[in-house]
PDB file of N, CA and C in Angstrom:
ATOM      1  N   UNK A   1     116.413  93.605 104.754  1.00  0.00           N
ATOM      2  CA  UNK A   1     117.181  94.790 104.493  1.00  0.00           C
ATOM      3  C   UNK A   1     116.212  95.952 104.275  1.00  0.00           C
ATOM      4  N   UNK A   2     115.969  97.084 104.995  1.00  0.00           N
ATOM      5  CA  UNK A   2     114.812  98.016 105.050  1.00  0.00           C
ATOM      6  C   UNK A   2     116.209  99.008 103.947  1.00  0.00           C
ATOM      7  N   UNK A   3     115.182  99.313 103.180  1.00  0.00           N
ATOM      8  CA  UNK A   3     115.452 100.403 101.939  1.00  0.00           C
ATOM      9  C   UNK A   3     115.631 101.887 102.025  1.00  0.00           C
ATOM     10  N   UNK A   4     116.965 102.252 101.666  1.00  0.00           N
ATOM     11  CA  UNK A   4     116.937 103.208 101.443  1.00  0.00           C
ATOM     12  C   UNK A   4     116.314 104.441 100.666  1.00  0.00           C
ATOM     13  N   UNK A   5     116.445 105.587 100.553  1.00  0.00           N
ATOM     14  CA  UNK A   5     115.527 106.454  99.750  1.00  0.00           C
ATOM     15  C   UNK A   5     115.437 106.144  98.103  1.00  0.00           C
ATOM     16  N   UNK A   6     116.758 106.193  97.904  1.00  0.00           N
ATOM     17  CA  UNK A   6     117.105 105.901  96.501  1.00  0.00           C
ATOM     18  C   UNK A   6     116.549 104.261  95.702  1.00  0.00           C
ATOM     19  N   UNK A   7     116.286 103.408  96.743  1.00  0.00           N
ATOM     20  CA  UNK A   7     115.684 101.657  96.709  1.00  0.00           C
ATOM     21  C   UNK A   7     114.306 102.577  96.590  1.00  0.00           C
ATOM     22  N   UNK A   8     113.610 102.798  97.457  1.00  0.00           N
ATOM     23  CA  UNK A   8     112.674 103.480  97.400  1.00  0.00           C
ATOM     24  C   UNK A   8     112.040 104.180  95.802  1.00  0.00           C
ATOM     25  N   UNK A   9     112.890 105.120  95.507  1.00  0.00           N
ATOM     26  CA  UNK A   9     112.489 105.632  94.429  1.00  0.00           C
ATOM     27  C   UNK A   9     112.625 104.891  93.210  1.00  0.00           C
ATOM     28  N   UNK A  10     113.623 103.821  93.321  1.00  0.00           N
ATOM     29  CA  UNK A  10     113.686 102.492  92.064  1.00  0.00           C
ATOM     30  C   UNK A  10     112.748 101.707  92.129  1.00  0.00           C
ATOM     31  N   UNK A  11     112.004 101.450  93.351  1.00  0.00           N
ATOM     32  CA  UNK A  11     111.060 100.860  93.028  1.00  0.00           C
ATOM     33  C   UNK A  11     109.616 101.020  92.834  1.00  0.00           C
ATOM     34  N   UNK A  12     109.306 103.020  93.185  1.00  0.00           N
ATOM     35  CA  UNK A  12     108.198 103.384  92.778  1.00  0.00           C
ATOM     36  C   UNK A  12     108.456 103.355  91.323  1.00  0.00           C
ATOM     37  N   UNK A  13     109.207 103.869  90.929  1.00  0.00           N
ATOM     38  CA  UNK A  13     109.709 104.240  89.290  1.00  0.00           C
ATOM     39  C   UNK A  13     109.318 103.022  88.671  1.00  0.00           C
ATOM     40  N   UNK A  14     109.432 101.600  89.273  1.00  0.00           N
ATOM     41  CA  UNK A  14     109.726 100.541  88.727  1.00  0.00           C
ATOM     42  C   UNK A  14     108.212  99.983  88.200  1.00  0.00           C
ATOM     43  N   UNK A  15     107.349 100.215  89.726  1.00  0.00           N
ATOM     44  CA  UNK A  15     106.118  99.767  89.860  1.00  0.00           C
ATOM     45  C   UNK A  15     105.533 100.806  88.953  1.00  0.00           C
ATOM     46  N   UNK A  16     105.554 102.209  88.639  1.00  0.00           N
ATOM     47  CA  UNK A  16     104.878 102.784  87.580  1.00  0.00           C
ATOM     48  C   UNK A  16     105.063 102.276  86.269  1.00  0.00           C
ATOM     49  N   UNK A  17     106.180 102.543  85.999  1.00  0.00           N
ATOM     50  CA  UNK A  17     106.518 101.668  84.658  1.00  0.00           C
ATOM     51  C   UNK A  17     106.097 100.292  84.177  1.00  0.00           C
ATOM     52  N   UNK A  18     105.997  99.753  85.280  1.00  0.00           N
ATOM     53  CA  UNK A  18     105.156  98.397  84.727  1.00  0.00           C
ATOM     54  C   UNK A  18     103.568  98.467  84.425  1.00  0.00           C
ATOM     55  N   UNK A  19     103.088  99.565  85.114  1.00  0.00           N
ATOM     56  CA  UNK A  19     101.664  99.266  85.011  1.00  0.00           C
ATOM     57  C   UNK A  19     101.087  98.668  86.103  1.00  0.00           C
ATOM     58  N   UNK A  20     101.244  98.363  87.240  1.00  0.00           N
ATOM     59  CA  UNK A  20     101.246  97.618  88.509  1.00  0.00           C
ATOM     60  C   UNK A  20     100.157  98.053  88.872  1.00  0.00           C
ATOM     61  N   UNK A  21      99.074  97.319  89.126  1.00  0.00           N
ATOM     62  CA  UNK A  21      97.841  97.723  89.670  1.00  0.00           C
ATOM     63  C   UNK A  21      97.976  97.526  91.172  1.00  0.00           C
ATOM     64  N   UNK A  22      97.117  99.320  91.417  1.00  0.00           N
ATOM     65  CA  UNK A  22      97.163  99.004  92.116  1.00  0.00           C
ATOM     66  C   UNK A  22      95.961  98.531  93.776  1.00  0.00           C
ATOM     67  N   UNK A  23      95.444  97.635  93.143  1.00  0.00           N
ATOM     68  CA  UNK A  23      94.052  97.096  93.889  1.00  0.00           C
ATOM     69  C   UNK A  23      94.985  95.587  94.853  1.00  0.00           C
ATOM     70  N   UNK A  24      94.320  95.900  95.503  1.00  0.00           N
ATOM     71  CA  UNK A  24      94.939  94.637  96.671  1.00  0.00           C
ATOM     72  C   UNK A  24      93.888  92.833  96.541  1.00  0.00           C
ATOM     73  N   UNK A  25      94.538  92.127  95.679  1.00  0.00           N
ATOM     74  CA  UNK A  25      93.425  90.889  95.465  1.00  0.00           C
ATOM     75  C   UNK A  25      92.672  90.672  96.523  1.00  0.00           C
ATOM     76  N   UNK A  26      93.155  91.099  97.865  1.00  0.00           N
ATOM     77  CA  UNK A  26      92.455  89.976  98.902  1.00  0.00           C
ATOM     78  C   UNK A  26      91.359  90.664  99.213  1.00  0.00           C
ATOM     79  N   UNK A  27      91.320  92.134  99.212  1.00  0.00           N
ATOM     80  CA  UNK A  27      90.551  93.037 100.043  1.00  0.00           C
ATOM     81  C   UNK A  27      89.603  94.416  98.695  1.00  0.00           C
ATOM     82  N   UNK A  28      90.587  94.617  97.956  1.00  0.00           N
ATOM     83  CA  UNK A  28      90.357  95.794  96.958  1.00  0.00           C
ATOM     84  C   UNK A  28      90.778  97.278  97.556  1.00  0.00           C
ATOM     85  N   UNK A  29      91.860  96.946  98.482  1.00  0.00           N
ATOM     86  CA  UNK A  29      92.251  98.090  99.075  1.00  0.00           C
ATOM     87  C   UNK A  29      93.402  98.924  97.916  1.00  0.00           C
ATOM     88  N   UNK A  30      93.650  99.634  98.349  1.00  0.00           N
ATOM     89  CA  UNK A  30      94.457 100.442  97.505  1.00  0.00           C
ATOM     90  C   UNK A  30      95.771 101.764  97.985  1.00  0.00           C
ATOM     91  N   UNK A  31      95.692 101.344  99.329  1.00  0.00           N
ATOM     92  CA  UNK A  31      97.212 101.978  99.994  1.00  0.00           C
ATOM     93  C   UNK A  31      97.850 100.743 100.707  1.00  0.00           C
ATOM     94  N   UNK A  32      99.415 101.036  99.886  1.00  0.00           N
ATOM     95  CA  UNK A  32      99.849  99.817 100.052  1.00  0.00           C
ATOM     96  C   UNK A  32     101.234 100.610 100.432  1.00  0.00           C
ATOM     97  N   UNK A  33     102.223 100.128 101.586  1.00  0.00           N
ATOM     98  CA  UNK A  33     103.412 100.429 102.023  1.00  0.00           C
ATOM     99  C   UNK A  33     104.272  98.951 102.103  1.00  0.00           C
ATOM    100  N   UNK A  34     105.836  99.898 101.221  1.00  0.00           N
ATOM    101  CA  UNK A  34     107.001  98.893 101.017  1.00  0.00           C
ATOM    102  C   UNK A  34     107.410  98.310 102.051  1.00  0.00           C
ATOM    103  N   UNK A  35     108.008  96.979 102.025  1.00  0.00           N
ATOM    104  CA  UNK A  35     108.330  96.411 103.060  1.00  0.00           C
ATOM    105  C   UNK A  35     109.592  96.074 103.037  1.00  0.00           C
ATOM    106  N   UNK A  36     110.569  95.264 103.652  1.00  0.00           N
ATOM    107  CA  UNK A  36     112.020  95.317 102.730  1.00  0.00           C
ATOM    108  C   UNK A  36     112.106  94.503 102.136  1.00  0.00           C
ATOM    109  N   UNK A  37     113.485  94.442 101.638  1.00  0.00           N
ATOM    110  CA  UNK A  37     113.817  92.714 100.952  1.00  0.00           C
ATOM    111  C   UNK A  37     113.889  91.851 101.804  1.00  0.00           C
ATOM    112  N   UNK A  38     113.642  90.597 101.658  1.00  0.00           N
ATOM    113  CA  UNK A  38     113.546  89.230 102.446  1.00  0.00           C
ATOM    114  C   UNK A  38     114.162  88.274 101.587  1.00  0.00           C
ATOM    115  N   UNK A  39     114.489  87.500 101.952  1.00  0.00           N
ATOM    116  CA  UNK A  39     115.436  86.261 101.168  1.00  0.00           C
ATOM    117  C   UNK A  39     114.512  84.802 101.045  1.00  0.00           C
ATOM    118  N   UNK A  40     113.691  84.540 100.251  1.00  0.00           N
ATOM    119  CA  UNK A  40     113.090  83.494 100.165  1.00  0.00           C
ATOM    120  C   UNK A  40     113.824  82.225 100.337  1.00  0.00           C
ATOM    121  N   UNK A  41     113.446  81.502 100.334  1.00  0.00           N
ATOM    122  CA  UNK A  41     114.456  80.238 101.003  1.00  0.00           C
ATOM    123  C   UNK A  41     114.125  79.294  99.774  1.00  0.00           C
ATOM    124  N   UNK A  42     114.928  78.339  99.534  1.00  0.00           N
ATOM    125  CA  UNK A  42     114.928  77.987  98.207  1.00  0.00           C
ATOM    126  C   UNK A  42     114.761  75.907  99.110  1.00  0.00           C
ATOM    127  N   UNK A  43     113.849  75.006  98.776  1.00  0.00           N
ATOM    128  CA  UNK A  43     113.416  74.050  99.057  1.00  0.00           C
ATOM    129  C   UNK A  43     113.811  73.126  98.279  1.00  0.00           C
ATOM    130  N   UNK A  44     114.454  71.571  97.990  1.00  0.00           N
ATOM    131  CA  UNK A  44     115.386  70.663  97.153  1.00  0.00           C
ATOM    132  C   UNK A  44     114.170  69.240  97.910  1.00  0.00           C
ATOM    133  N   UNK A  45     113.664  68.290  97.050  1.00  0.00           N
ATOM    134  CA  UNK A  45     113.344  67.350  97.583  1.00  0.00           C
ATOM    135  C   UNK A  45     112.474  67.660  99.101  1.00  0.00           C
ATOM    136  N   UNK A  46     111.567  68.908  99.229  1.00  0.00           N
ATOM    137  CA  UNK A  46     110.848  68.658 100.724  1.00  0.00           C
ATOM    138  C   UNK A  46     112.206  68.685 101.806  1.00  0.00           C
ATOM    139  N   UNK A  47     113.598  69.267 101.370  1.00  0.00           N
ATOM    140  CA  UNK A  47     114.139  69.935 102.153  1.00  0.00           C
ATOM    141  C   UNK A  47     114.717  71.089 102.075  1.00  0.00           C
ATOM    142  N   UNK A  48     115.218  71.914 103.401  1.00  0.00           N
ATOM    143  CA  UNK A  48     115.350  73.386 103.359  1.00  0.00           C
ATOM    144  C   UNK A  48     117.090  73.242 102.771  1.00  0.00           C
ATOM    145  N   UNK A  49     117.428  74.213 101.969  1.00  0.00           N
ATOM    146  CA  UNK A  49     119.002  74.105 101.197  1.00  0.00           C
ATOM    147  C   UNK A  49     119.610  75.147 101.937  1.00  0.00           C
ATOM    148  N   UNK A  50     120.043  75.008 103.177  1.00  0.00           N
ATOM    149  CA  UNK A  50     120.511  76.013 103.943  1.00  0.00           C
ATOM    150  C   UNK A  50     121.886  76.052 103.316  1.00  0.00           C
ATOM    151  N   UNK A  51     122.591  77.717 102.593  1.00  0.00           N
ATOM    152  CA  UNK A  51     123.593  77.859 102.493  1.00  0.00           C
ATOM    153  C   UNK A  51     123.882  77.983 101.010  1.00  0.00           C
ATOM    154  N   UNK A  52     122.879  77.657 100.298  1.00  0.00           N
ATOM    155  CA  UNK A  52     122.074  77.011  98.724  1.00  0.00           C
ATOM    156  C   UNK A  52     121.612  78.666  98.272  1.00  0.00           C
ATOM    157  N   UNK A  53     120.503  78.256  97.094  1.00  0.00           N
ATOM    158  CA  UNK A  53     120.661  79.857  96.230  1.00  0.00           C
ATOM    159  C   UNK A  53     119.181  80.446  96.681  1.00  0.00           C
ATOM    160  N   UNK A  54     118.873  81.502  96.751  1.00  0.00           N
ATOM    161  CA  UNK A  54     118.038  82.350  97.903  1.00  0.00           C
ATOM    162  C   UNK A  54     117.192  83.150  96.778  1.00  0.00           C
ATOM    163  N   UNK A  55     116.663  83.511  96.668  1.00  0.00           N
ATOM    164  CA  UNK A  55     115.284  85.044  96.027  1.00  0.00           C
ATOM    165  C   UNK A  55     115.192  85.822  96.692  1.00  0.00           C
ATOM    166  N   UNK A  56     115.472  87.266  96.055  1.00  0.00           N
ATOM    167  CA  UNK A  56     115.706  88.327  97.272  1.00  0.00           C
ATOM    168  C   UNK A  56     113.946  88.875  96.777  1.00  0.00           C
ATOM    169  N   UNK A  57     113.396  88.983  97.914  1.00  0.00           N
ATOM    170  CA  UNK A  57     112.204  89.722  97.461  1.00  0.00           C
ATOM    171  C   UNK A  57     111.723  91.160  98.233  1.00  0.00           C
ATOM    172  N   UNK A  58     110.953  91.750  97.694  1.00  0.00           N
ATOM    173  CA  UNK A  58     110.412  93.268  97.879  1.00  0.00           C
ATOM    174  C   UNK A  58     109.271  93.010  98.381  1.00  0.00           C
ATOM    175  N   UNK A  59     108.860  93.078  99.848  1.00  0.00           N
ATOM    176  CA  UNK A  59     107.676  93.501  99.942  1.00  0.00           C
ATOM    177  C   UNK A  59     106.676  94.229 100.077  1.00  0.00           C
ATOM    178  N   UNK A  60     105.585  94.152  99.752  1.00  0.00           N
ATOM    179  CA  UNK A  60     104.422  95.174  99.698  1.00  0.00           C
ATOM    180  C   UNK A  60     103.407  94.598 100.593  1.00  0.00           C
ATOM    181  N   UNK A  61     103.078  95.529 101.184  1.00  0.00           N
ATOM    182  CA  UNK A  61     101.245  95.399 102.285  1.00  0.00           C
ATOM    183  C   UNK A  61     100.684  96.444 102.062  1.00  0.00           C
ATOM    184  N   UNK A  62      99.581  95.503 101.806  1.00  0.00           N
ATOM    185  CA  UNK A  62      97.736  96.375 102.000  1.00  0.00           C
ATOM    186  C   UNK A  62      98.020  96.545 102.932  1.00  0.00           C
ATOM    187  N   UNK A  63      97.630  98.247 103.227  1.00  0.00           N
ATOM    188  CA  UNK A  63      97.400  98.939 104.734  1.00  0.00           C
ATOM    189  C   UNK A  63      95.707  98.570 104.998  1.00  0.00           C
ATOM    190  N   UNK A  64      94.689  97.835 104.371  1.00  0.00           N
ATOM    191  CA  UNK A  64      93.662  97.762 104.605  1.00  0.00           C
ATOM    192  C   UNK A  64      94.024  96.038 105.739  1.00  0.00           C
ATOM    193  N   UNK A  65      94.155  95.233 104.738  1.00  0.00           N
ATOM    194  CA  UNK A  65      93.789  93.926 105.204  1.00  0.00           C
ATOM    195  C   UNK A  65      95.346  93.304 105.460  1.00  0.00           C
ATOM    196  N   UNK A  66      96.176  93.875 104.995  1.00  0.00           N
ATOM    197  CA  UNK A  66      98.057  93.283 105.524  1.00  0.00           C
ATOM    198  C   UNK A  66      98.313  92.158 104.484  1.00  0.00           C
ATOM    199  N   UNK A  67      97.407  92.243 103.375  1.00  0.00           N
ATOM    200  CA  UNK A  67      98.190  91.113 102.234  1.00  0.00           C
ATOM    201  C   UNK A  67      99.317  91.725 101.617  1.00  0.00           C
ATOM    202  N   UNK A  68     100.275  90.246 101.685  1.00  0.00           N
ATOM    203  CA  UNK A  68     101.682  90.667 101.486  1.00  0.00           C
ATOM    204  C   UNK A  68     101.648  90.331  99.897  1.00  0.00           C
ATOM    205  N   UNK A  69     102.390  91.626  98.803  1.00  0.00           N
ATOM    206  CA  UNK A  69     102.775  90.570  97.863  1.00  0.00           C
ATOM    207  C   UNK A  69     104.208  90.796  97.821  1.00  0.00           C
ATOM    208  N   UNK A  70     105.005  90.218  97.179  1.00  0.00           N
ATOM    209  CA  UNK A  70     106.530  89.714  96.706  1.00  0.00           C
ATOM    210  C   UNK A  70     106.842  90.102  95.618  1.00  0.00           C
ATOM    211  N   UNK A  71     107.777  90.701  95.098  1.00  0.00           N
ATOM    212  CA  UNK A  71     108.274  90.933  94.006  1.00  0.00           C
ATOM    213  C   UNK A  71     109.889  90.908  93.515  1.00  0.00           C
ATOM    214  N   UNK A  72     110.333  90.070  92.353  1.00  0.00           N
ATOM    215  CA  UNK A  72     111.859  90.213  92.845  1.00  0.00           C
ATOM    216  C   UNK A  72     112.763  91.343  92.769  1.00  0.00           C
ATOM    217  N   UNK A  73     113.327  91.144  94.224  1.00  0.00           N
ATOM    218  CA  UNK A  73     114.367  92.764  94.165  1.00  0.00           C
ATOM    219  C   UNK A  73     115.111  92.659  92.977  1.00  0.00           C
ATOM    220  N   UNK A  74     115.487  91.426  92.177  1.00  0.00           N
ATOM    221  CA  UNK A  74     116.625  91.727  91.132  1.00  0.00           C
ATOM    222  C   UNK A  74     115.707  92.469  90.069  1.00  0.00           C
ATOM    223  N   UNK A  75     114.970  91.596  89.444  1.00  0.00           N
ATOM    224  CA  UNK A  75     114.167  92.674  88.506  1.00  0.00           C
ATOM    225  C   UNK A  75     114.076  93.554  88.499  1.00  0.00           C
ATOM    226  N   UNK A  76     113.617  94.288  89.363  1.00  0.00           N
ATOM    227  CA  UNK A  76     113.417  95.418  90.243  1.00  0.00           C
ATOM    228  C   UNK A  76     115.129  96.343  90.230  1.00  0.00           C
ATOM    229  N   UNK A  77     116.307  95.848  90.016  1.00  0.00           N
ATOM    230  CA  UNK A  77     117.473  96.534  90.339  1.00  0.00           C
ATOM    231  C   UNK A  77     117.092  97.106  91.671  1.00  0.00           C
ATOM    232  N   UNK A  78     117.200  96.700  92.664  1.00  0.00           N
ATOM    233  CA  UNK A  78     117.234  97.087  94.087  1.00  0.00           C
ATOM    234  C   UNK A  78     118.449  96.404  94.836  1.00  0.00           C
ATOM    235  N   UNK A  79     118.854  94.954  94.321  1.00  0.00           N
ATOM    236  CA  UNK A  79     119.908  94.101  94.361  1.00  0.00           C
ATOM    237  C   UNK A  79     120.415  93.707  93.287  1.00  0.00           C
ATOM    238  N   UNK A  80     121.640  93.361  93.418  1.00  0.00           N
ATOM    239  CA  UNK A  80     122.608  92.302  92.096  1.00  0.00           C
ATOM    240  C   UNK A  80     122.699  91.129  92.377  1.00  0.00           C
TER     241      UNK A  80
END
């Protein structure tokens, strides 16, 4: 789901407020662009739970090296 302006601004707001560093582990880069939410897939016994309960996540990439990190959209209020 690519984010609207207002997702956008909840989640700069969000990432300031926490304190969110911002250095990239893999590389030490430091411009990083949002990515959308993605639905993590939720795994039972080494199998996939198609239809089962999901993690909506936020992503972020280093514009240096393309490390992705994840963050949850609910926390975040971006989703309910």
């Amino acid at each position: 789901m690519p984010l609207d302006q207002n997702q956008i601004d909840k989640a700069n707001a969000w990432f300031s407020g926490k304190k969110v560093r911002n250095l990239c582990e893999s590389c030490g880069g430091q411009q990083w662009s949002l990515g959308e939410v993605i639905n993590g897939t939720i795994y039972a016994g080494g199998n996939l739970v198609v239809g089962g309960p999901s993690v909506p996540m936020l992503q972020m990439a280093c514009g240096n090296c393309g490390y992705i990190r994840l963050y949850s959209a609910v926390l975040m209020g971006l989703v309910s």
